[in-house]
Structure formats: C-alpha cells, structure tokens
Protein backbone atom coordinates (compact mmCIF):
# COMPACT_ATOMS: atom_id res chain seq x y z
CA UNK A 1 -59.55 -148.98 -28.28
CA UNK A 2 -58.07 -147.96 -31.86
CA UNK A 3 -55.97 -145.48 -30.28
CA UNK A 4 -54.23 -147.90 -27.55
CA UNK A 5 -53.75 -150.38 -30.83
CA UNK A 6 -52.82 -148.32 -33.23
CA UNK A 7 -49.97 -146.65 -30.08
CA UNK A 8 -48.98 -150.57 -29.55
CA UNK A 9 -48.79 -150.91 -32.75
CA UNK A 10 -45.79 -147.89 -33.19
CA UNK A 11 -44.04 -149.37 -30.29
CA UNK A 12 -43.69 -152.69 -32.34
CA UNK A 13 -42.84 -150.77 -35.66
CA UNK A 14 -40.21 -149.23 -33.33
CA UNK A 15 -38.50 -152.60 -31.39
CA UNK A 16 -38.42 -153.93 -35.20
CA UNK A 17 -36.23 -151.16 -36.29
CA UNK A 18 -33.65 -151.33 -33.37
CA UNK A 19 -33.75 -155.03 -32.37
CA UNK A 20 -31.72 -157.74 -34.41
CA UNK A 21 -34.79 -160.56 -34.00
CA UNK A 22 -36.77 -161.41 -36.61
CA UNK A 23 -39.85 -161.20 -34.67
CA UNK A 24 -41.28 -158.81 -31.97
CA UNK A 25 -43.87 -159.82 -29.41
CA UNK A 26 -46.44 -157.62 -28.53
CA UNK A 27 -46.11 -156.10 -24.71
CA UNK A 28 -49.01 -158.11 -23.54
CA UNK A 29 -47.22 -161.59 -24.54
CA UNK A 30 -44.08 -160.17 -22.36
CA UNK A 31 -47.07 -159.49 -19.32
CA UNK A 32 -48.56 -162.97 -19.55
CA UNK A 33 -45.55 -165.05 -19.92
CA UNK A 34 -44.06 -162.38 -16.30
CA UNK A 35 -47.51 -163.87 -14.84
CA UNK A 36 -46.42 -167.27 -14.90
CA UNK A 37 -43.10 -166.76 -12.67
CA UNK A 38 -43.23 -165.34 -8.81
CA UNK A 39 -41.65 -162.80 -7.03
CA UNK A 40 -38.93 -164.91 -6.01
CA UNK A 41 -38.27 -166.53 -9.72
CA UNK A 42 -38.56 -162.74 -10.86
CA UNK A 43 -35.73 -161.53 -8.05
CA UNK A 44 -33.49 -164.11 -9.46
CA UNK A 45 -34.32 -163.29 -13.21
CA UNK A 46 -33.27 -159.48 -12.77
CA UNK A 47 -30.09 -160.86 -10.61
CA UNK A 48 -29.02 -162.99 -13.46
CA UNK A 49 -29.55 -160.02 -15.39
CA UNK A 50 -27.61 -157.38 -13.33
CA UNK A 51 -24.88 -159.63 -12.99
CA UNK A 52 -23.69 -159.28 -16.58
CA UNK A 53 -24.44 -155.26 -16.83
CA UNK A 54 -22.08 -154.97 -13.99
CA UNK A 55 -19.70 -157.81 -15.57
CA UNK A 56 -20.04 -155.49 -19.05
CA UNK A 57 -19.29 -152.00 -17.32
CA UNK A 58 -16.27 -153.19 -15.03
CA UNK A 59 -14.77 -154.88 -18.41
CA UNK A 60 -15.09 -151.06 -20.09
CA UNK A 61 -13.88 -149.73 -17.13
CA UNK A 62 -17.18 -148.15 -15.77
CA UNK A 63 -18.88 -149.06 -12.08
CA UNK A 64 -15.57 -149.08 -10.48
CA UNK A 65 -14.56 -146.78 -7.27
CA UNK A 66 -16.56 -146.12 -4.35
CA UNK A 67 -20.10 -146.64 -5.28
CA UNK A 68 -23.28 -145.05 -4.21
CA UNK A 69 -26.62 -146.27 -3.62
CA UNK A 70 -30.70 -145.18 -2.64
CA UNK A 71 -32.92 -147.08 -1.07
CA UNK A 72 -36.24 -146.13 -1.27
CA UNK A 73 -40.06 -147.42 -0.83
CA UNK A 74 -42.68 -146.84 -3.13
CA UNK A 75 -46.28 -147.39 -4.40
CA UNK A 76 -47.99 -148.54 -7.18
CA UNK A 77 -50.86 -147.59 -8.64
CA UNK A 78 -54.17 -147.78 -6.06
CA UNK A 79 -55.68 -151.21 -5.40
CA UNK A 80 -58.82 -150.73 -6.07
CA UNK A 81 -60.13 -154.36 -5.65
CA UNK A 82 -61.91 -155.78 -2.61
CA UNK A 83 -59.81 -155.93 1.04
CA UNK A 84 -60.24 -158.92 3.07
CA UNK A 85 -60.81 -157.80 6.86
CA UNK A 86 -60.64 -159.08 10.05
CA UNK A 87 -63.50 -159.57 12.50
CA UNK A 88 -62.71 -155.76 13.81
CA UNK A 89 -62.76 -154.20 10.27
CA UNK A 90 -58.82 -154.00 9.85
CA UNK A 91 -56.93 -154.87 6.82
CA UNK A 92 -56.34 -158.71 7.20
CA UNK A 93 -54.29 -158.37 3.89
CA UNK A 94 -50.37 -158.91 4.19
CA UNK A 95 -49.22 -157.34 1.24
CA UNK A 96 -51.93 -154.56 -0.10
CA UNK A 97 -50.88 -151.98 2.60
CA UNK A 98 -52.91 -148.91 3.65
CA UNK A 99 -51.33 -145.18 3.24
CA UNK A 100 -53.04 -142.24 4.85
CA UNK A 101 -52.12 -138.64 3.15
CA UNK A 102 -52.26 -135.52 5.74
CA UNK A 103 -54.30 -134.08 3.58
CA UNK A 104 -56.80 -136.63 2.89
CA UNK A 105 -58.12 -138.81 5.87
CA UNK A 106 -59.55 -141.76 3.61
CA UNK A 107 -57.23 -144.59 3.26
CA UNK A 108 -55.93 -145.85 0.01
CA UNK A 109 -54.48 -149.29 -0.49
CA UNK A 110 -51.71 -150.30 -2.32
CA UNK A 111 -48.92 -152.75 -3.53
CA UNK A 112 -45.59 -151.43 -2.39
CA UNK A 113 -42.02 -152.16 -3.43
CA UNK A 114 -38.67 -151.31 -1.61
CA UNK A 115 -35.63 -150.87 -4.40
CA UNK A 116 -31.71 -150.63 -4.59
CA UNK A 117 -30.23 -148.68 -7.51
CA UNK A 118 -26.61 -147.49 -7.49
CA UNK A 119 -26.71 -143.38 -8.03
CA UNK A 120 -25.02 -140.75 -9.26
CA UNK A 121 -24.18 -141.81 -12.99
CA UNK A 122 -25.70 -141.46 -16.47
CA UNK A 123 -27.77 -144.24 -15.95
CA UNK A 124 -29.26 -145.57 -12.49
CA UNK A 125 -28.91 -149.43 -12.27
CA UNK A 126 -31.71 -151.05 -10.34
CA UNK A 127 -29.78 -153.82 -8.23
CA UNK A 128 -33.01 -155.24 -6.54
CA UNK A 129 -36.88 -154.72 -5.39
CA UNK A 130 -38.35 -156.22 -2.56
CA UNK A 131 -42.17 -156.38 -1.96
CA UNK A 132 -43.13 -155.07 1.16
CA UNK A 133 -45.30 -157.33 3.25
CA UNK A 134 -47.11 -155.97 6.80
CA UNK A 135 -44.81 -156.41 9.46
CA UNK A 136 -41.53 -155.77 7.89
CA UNK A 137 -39.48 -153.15 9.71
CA UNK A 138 -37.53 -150.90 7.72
CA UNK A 139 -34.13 -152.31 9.04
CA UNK A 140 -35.25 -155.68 7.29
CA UNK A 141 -35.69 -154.14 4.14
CA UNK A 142 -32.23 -152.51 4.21
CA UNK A 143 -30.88 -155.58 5.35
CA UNK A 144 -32.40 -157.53 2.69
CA UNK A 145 -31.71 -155.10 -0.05
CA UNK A 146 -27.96 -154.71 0.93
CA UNK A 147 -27.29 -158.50 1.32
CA UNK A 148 -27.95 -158.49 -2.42
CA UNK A 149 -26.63 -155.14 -3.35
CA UNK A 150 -23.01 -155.71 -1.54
CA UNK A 151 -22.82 -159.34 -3.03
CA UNK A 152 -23.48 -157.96 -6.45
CA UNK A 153 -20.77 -154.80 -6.00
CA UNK A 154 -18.72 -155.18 -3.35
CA UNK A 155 -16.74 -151.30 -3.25
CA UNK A 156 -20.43 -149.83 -2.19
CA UNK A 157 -19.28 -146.99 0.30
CA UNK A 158 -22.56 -145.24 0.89
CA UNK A 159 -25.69 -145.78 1.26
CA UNK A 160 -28.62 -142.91 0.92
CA UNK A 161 -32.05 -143.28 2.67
CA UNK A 162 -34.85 -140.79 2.47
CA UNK A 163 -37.00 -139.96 5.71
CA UNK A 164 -39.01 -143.08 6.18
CA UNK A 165 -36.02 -144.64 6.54
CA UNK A 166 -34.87 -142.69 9.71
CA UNK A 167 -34.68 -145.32 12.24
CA UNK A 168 -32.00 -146.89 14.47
CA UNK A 169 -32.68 -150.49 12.78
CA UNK A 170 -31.93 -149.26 9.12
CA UNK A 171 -29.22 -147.07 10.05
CA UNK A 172 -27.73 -150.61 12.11
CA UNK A 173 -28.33 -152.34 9.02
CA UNK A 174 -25.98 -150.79 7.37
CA UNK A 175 -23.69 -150.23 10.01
CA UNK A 176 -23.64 -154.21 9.70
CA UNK A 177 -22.61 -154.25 5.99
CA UNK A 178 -19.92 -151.62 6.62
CA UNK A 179 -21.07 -148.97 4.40
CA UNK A 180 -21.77 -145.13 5.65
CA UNK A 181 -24.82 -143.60 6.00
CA UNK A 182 -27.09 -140.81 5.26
CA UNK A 183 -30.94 -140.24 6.11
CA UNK A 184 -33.34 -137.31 5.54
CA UNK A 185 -34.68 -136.80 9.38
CA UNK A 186 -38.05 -137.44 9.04
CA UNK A 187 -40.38 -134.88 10.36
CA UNK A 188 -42.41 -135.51 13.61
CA UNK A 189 -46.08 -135.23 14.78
CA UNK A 190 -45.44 -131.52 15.64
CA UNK A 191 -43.96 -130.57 12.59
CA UNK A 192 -46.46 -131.90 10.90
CA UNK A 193 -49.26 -131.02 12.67
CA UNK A 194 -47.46 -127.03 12.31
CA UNK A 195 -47.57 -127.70 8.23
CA UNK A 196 -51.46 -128.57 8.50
CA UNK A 197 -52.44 -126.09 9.99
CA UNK A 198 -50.37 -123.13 7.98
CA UNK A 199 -51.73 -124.89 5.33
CA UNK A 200 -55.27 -124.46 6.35
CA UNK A 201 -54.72 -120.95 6.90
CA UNK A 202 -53.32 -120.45 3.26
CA UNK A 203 -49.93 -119.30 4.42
CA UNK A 204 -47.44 -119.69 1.99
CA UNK A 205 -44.19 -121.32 3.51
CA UNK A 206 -41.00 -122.26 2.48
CA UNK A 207 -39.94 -124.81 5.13
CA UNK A 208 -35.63 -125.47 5.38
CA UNK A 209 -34.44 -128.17 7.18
C-alpha cells in the first residue's frame, strides 16, 4: 500500500539520521532473518544482550540496590488460522491457547508469552519471555523466569505478580529463589459471577479490593 511504504520509508529516513552504519535494512529484512532462529536461539540472543545493559548500568552506577521485578502473561494478537482438534473437538494445539472473556462466550485463540522486566525506573528492562505451552502451571513459569532473572541480577528483593498468578506454586517459586512476594488476589467464581450480573443490569460500580 503507498501509505505503509511511504510510513516504512520515514522510519528508514529516521534510523539513517541517528544510527552510525552506513546502511539501514528495511524492518522486514530484520523479520525474515528473526524467522530463521527459534525460540530457544532467540532466549539466548536477548540474554547475550541483557547481559551487557546490566554490565553498562552497574559500571555508571545505575541497577544497583534492591531490585524489583513483574511477572506477567500476555497475548498476542488473535490466531486466526486453522486449530488442529482432537477426535472430541478440543484444541489438540500445545501452544495456540484458548481465552474465554466474561463478556463474550466465543473462544479466541492465541499465542501467549510470560515476561520478566525489572520495575520501577525510567526505563523497564525486559530480562526474559517465555512462551507458554498447554500444561504449564504458573509456578513453572515463575520458576523458569526467575532462574534467569536472579542469575542475570542477583540483589532482586521482590517480586510482583498480578492475579493470575495467585497460586500456592508461584508464590513457592519464589519462596525458592528467596525473594518476597506480592500478588493481586484474583477474584473468584462469585465475584465474578456478582460483576456479570450488575453489569447486565447497567449498574454502575466502582469495585475496591
């Protein structure tokens, strides 16, 4: 589409003025060439990376003291491909997950990623992303994520999950790598079921936890 090219073609104009290389590729070279490596080739890319930010900031006297970090799961954009399915009609695909919304009974399918990124200053730093697979609980993924995250900065005093994350296998996780806690409490079936219906009868409600 002219628009998209002649947009694409801004973004170059603007990586030539602030880069020092003579040439530029254009974002679908960067795409293709990503194609070619997998997820685990990828993890160990952005590791490499991460390494030297951190290595930078301690040397200028920056990511040092207790640390803080999020976990957190999310989506990408809707699969909207075909689902391979079992014999019963269930999703016989291990990573393209289903999601359900309360409001909306028809399942949507998607890719979904669980990150690591150390909070609370100017600039959050993404210290790894796991892809979520069907039959990982959520204490693996903490485990997984703070194996890296703790061998990459080893001062990380706490670690903040959000509701779907309220479970005695994360919170043991990282009970195991020594750092504190905090999780959102996730809201139960009645609680939920109590939203759906004041929001059926157009109540408006300000719910505080």
């Amino acid at each position: 589409h002219p628009d998209a090219v002649l947009r694409s073609t801004r973004h170059i104009g603007n990586m030539l003025a602030t880069s020092d290389h003579d040439r530029v590729q254009y974002p679908s070279t960067h795409r293709r060439e990503l194609k070619k490596f997998d997820t685990d080739e990828i993890r160990d890319l952005h590791r490499s990376v991460t390494e030297e930010l951190i290595q930078e900031a301690r040397s200028n006297g920056e990511l040092v003291g207790s640390i803080k970090v999020a976990i957190d799961q999310t989506k990408g954009h809707p699969w909207t491909g075909e689902i391979d399915r079992n014999p019963d009609g269930s999703n016989a695909e291990e990573w393209i997950l289903g999601y359900s919304n309360d409001n909306d009974t028809r399942t949507q399918y998607y890719f979904q990623w669980a990150t690591i990124q150390v909070v609370g200053l100017d600039i959050p730093l993404v210290l790894d992303a796991v892809p979520v697979k069907r039959g990982m609980t959520k204490g693996d993924i903490v485990d997984e994520l703070l194996d890296t995250a703790t061998d990459l900065l080893d001062d990380i005093e706490l670690v903040m999950m959000d509701g779907g994350f309220d479970s005695g296998a994360a919170k043991n996780a990282a009970e195991k790598h020594e750092t504190y806690y905090i999780n959102r409490k996730s809201r139960d079936a009645t609680d939920k079921q109590r939203m759906r219906e004041m929001w059926s009868d157009g109540e408006i409600v300000r719910i505080v936890e």
